[in-house]
PDB file of N, CA and C in Angstrom:
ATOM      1  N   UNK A   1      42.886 126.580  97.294  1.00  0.00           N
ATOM      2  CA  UNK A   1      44.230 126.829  96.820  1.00  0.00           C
ATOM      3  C   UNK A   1      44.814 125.545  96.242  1.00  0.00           C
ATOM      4  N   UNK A   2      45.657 125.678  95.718  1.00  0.00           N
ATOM      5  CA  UNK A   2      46.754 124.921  94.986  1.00  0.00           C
ATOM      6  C   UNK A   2      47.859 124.067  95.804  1.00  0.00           C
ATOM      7  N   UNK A   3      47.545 122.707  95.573  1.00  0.00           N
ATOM      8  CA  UNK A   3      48.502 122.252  97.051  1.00  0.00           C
ATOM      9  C   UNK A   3      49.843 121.644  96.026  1.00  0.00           C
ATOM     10  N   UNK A   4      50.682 122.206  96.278  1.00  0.00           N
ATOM     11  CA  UNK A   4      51.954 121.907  95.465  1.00  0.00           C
ATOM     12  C   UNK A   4      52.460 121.122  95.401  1.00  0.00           C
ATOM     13  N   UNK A   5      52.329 119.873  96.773  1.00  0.00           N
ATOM     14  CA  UNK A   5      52.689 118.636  96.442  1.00  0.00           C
ATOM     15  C   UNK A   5      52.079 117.875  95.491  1.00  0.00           C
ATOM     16  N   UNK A   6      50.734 118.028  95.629  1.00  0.00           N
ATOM     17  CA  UNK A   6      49.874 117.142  94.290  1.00  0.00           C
ATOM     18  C   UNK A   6      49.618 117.657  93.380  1.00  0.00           C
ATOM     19  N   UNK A   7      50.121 118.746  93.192  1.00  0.00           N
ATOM     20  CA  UNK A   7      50.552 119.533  91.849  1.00  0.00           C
ATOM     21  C   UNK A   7      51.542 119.044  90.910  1.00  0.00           C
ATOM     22  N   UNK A   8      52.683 118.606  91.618  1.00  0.00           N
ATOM     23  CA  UNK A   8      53.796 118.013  91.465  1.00  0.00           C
ATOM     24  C   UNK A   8      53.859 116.092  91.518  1.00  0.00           C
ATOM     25  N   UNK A   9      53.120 115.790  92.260  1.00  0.00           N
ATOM     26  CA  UNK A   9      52.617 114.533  92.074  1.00  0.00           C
ATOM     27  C   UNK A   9      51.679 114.556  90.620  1.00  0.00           C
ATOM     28  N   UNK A  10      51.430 115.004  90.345  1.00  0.00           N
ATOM     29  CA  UNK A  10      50.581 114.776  89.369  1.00  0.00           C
ATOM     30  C   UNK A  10      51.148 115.161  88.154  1.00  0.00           C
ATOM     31  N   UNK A  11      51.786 115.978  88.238  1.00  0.00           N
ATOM     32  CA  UNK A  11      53.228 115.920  87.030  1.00  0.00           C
ATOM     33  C   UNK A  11      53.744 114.909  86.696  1.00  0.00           C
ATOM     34  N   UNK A  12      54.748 114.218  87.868  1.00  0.00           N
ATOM     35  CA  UNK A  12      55.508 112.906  87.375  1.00  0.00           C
ATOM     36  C   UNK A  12      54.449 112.130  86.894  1.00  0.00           C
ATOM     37  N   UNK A  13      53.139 111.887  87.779  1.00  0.00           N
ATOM     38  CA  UNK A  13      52.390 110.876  86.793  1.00  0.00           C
ATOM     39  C   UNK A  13      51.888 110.944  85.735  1.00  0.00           C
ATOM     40  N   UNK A  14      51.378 112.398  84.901  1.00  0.00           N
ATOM     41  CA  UNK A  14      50.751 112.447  83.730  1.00  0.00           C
ATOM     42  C   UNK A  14      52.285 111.944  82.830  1.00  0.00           C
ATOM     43  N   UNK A  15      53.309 112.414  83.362  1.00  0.00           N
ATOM     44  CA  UNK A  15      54.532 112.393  82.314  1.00  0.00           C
ATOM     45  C   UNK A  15      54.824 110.471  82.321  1.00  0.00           C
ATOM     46  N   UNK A  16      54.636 110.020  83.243  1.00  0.00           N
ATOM     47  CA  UNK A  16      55.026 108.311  83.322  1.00  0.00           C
ATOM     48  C   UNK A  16      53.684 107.698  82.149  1.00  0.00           C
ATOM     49  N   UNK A  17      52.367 108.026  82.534  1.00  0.00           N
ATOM     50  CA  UNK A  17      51.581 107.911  81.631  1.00  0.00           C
ATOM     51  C   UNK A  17      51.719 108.230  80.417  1.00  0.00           C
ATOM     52  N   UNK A  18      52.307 109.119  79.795  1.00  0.00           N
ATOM     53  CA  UNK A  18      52.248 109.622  78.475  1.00  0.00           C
ATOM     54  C   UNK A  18      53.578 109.066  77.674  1.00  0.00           C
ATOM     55  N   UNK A  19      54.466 108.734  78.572  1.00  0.00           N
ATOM     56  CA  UNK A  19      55.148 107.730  78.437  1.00  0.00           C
ATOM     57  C   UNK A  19      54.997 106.248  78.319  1.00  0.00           C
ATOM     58  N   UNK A  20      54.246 105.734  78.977  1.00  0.00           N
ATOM     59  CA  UNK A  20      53.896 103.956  78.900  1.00  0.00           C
ATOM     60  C   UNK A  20      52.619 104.375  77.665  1.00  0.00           C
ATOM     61  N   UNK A  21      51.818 105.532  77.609  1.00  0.00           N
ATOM     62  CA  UNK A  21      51.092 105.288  75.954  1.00  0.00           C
ATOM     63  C   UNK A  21      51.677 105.559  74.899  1.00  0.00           C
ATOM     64  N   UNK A  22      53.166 106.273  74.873  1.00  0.00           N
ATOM     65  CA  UNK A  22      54.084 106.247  73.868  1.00  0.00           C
ATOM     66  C   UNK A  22      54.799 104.716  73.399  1.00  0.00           C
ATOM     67  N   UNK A  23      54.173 104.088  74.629  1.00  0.00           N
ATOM     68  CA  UNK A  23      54.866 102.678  73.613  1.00  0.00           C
ATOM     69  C   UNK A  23      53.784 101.869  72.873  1.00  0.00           C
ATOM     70  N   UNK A  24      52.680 102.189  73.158  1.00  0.00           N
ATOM     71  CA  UNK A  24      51.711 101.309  72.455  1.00  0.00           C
ATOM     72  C   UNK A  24      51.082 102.239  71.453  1.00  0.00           C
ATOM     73  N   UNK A  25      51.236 103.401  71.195  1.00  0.00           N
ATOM     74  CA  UNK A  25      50.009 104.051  70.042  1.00  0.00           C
ATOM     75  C   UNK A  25      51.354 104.687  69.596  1.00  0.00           C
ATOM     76  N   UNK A  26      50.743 105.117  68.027  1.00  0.00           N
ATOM     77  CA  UNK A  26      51.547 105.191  66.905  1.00  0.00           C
ATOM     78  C   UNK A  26      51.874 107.050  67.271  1.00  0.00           C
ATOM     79  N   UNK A  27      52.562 107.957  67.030  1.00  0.00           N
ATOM     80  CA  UNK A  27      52.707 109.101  67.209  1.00  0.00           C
ATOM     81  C   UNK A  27      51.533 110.182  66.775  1.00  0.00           C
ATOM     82  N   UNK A  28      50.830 109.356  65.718  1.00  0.00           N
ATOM     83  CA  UNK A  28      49.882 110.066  65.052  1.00  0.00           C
ATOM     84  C   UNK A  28      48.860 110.420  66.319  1.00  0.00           C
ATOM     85  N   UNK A  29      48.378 109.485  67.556  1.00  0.00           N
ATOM     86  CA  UNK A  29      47.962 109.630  68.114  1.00  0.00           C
ATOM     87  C   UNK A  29      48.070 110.627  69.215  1.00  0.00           C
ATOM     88  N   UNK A  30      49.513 111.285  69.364  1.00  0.00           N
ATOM     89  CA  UNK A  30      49.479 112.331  70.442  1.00  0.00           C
ATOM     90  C   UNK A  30      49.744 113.745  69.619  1.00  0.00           C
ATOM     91  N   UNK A  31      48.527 114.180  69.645  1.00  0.00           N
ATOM     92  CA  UNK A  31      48.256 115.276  69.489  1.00  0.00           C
ATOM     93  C   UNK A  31      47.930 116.967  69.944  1.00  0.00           C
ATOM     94  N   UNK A  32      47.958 117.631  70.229  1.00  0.00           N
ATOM     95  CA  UNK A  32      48.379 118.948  70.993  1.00  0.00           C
ATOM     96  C   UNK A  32      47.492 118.745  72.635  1.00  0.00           C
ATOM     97  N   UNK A  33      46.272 117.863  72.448  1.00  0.00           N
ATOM     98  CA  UNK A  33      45.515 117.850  73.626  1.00  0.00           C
ATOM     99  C   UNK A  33      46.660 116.618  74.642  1.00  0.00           C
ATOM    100  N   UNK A  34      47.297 115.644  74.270  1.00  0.00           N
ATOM    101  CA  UNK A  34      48.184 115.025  74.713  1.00  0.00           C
ATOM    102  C   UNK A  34      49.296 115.270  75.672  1.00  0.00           C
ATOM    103  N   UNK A  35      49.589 116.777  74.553  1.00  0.00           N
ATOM    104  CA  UNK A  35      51.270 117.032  74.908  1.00  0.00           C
ATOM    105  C   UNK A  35      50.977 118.608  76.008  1.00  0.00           C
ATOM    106  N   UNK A  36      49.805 119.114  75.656  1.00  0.00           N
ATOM    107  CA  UNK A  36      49.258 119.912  77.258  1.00  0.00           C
ATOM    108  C   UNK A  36      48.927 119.099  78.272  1.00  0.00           C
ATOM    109  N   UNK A  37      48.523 117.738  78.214  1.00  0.00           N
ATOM    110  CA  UNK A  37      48.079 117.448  79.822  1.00  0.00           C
ATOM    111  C   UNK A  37      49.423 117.174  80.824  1.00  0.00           C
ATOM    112  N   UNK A  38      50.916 117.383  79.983  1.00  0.00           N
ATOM    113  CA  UNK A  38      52.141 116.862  80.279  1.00  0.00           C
ATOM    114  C   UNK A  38      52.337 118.735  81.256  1.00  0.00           C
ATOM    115  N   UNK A  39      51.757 119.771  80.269  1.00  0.00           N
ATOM    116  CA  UNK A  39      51.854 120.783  81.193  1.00  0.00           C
ATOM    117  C   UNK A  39      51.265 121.795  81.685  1.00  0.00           C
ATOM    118  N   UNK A  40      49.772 121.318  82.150  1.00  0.00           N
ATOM    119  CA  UNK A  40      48.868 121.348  82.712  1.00  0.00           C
ATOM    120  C   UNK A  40      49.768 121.520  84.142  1.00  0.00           C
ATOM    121  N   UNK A  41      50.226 120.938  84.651  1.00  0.00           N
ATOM    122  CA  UNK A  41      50.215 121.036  86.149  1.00  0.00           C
ATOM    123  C   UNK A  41      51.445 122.224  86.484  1.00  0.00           C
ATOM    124  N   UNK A  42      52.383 122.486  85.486  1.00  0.00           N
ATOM    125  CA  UNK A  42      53.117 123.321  85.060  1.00  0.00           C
ATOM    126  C   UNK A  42      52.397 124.844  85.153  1.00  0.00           C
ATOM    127  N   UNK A  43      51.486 125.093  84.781  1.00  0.00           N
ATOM    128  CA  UNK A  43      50.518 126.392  84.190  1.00  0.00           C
ATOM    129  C   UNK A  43      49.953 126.315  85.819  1.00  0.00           C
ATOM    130  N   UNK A  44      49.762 125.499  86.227  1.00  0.00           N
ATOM    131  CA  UNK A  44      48.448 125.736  87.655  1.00  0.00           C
ATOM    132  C   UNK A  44      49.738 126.300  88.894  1.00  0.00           C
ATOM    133  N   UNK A  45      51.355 126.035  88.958  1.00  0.00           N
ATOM    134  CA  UNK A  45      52.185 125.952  89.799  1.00  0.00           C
ATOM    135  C   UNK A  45      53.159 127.390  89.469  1.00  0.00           C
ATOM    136  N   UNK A  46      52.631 127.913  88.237  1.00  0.00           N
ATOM    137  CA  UNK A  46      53.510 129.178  87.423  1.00  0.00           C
ATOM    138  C   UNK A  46      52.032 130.423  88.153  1.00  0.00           C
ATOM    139  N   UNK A  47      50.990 129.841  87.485  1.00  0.00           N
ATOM    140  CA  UNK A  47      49.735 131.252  87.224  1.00  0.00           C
ATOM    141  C   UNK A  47      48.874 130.588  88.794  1.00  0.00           C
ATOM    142  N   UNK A  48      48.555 129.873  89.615  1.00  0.00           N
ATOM    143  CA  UNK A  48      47.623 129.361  90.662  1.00  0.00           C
ATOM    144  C   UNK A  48      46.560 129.014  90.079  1.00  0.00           C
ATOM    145  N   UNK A  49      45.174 129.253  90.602  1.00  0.00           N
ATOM    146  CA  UNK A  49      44.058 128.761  90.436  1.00  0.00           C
ATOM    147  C   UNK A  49      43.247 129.481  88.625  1.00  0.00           C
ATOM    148  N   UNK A  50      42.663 128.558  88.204  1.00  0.00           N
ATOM    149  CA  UNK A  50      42.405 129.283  86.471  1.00  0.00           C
ATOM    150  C   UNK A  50      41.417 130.396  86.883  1.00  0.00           C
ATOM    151  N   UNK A  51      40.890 130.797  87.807  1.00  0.00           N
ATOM    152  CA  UNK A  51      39.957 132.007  87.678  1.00  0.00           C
ATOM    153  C   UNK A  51      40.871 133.498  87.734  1.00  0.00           C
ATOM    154  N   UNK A  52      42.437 133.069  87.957  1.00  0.00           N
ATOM    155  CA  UNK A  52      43.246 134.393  87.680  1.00  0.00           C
ATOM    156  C   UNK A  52      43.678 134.306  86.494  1.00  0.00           C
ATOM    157  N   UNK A  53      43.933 133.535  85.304  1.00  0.00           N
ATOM    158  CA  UNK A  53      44.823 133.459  84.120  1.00  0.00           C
ATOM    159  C   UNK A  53      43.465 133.037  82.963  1.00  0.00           C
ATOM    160  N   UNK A  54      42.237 132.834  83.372  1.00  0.00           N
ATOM    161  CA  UNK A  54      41.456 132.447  82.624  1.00  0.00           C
ATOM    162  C   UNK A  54      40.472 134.148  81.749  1.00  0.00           C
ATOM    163  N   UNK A  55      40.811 133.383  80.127  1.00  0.00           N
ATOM    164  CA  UNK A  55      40.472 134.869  79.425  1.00  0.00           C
ATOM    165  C   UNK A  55      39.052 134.843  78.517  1.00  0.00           C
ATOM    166  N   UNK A  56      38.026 134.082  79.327  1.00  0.00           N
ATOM    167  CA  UNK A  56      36.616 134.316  78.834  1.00  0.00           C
ATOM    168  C   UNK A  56      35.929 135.402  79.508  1.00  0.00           C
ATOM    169  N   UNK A  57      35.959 135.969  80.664  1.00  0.00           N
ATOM    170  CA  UNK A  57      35.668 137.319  80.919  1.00  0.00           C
ATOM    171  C   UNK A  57      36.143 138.791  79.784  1.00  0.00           C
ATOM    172  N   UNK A  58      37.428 138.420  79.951  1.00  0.00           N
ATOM    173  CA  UNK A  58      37.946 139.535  78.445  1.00  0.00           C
ATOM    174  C   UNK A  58      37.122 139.336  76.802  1.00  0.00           C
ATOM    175  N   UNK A  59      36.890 137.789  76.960  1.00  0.00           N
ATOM    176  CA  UNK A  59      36.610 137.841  75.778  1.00  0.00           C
ATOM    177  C   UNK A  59      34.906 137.990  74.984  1.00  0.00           C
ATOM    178  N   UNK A  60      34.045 137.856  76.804  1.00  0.00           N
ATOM    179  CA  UNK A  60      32.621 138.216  76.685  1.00  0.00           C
ATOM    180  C   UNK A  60      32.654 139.597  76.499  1.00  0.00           C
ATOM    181  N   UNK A  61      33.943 140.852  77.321  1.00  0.00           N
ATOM    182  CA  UNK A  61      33.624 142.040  77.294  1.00  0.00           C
ATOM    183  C   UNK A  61      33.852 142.461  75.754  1.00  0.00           C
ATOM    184  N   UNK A  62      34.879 141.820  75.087  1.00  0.00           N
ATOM    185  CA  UNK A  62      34.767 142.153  73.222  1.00  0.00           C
ATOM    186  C   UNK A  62      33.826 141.831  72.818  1.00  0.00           C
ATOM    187  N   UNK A  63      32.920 140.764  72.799  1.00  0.00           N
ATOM    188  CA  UNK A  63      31.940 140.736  72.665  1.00  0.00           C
ATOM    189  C   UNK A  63      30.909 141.465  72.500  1.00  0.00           C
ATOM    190  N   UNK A  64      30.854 142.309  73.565  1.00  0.00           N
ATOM    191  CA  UNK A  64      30.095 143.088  73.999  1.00  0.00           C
ATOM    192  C   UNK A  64      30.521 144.400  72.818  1.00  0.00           C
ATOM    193  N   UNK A  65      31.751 144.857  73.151  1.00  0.00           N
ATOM    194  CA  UNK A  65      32.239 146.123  72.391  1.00  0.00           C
ATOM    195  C   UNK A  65      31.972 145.890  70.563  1.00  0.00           C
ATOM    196  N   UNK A  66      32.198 144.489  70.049  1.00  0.00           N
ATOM    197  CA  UNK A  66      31.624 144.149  69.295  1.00  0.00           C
ATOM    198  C   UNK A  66      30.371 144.755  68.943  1.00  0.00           C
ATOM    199  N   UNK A  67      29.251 144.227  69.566  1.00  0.00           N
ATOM    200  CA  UNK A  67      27.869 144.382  69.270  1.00  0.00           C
ATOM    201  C   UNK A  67      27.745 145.944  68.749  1.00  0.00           C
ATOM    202  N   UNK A  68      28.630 146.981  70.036  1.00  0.00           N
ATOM    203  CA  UNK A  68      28.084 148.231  69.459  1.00  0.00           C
ATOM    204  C   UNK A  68      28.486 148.869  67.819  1.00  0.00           C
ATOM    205  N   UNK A  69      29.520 148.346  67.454  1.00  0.00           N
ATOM    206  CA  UNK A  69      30.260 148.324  66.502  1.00  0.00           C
ATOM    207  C   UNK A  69      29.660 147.713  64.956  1.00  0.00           C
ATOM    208  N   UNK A  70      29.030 148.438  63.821  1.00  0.00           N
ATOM    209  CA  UNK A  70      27.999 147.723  62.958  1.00  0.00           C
ATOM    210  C   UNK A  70      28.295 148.818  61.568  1.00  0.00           C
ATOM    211  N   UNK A  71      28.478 148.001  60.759  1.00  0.00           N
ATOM    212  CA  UNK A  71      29.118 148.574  59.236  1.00  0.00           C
ATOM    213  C   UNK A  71      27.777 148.417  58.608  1.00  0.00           C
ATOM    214  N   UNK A  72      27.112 149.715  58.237  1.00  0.00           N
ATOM    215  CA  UNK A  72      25.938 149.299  57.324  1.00  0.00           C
ATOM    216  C   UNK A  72      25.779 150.174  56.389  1.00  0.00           C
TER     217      UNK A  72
END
């Protein structure tokens, strides 16, 4: 499980971090992978552990429905 204090610990610190590299790199550098690790810990404290909110099972079963599916 999800322990909410270091869920939350780990919030303030990605955000203090992304802050002290906002003073040394140019903006060009924070880019969408940047500005999710700020709410990353946000998503784990809203949805719990990623094997409930995670959508590669749905997206192997299209997959699948795919295959039967063939325009010829």
């Amino acid at each position: 499980m999800i322990n909410t204090r270091h869920t939350k610990a780990a919030k303030s610190t990605s955000s203090e971090a992304v802050g002290v590299l906002e003073k040394y790199f140019p903006p060009s550098f924070f880019d969408i992978n940047i500005h999710l690790l700020v709410h990353l810990s946000d998503e784990a404290l809203l949805c719990g552990p990623i094997r409930y909110h995670w959508m590669y099972p749905f997206d192997r079963l299209m997959k699948t429905f795919k295959d039967y599916v063939k325009n010829t």
